[in-house]
Protein backbone atom coordinates (compact mmCIF):
# COMPACT_ATOMS: atom_id res chain seq x y z
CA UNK A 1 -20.62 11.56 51.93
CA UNK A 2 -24.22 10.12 52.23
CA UNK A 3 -24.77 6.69 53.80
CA UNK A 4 -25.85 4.64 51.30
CA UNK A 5 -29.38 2.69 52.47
CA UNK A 6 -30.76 -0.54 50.92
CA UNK A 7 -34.20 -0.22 50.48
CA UNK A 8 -36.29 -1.51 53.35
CA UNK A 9 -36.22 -4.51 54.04
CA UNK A 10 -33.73 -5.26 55.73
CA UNK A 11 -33.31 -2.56 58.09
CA UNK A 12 -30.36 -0.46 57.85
CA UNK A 13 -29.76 2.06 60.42
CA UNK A 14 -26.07 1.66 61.17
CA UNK A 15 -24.47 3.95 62.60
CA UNK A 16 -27.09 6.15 63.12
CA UNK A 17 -29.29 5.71 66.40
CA UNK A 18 -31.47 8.69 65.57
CA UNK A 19 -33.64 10.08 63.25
CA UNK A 20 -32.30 13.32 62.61
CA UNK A 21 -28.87 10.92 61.93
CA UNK A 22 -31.09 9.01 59.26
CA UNK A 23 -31.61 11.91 57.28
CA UNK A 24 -28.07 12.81 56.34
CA UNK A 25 -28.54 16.55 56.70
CA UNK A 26 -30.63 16.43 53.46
CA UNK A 27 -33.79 14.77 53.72
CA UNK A 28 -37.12 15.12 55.86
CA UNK A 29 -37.33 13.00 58.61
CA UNK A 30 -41.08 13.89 59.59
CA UNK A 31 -44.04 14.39 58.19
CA UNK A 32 -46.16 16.15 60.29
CA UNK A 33 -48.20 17.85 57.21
CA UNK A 34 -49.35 14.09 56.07
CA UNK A 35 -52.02 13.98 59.14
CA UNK A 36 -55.62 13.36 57.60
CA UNK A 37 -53.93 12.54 54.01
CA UNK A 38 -54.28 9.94 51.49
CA UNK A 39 -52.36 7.30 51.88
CA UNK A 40 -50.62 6.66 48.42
CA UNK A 41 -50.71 10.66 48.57
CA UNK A 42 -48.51 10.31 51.77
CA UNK A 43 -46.37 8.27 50.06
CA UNK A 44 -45.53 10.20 47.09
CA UNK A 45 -44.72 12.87 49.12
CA UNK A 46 -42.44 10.93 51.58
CA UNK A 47 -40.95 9.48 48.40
CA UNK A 48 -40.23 12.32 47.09
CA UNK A 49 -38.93 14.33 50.08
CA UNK A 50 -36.63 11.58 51.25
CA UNK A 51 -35.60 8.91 48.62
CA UNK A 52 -33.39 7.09 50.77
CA UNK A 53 -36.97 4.81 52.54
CA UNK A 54 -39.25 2.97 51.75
CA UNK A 55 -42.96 3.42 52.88
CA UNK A 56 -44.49 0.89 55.10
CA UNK A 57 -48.46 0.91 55.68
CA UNK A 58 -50.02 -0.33 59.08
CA UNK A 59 -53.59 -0.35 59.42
CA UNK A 60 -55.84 0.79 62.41
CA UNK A 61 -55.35 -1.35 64.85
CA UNK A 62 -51.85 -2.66 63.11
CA UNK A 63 -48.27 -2.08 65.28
CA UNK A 64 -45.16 -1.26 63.69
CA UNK A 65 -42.03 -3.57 64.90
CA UNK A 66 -39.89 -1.85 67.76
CA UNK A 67 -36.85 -1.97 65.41
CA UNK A 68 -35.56 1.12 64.59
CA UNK A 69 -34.33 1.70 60.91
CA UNK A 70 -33.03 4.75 59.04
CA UNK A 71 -35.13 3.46 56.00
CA UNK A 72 -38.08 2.78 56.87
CA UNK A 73 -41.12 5.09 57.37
CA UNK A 74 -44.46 3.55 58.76
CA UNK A 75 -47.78 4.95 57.58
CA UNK A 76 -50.71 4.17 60.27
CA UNK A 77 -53.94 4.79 58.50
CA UNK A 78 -57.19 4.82 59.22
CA UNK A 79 -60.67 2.95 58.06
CA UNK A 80 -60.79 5.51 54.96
CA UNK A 81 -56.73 5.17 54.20
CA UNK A 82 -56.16 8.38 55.59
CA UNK A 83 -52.86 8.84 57.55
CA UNK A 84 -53.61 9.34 61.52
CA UNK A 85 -50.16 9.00 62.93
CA UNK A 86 -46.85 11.33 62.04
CA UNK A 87 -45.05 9.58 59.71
CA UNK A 88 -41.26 9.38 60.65
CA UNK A 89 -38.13 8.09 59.83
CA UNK A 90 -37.52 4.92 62.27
């Protein structure tokens, strides 16, 4: 039976300590297709592939807290909103 997440915040990881754990053997955990994407593009698609986060944007220069949590996904973007980091689970 799937964990059941509250939508970010507050963090909810336990009592997984990974990401593979955080997506339940159902859902994407990475994003490595998103590079050079919109942002609200990105999001959609996270959305969509895993419904269990929430998306999170950090802008260039921007630091996403150290916490990790199962639903949460960070989007780093650039000057033009366009996603330069992998987006993953964490």
């Amino acid at each position: 039976m799937p964990y059941a997440w509250p939508r970010y915040p507050p963090c909810a990881s336990d009592p997984c300590t990974s990401r593979e754990c955080c997506g339940q053997n159902r859902y994407n955990t990475i994003w490595p297709n998103l590079i050079g994407v919109h942002v609200d593009e990105a999001r959609d698609i996270i959305m969509d592939d895993n419904p269990l986060v929430n998306v999170v944007f950090v802008p260039q220069g921007g630091e996403a807290l150290e916490i990790f949590c199962c639903n949460r996904v960070c989007i780093f973007m650039d000057e033009n909103y366009l996603v330069r980091k992998v987006p993953v689970v964490g």
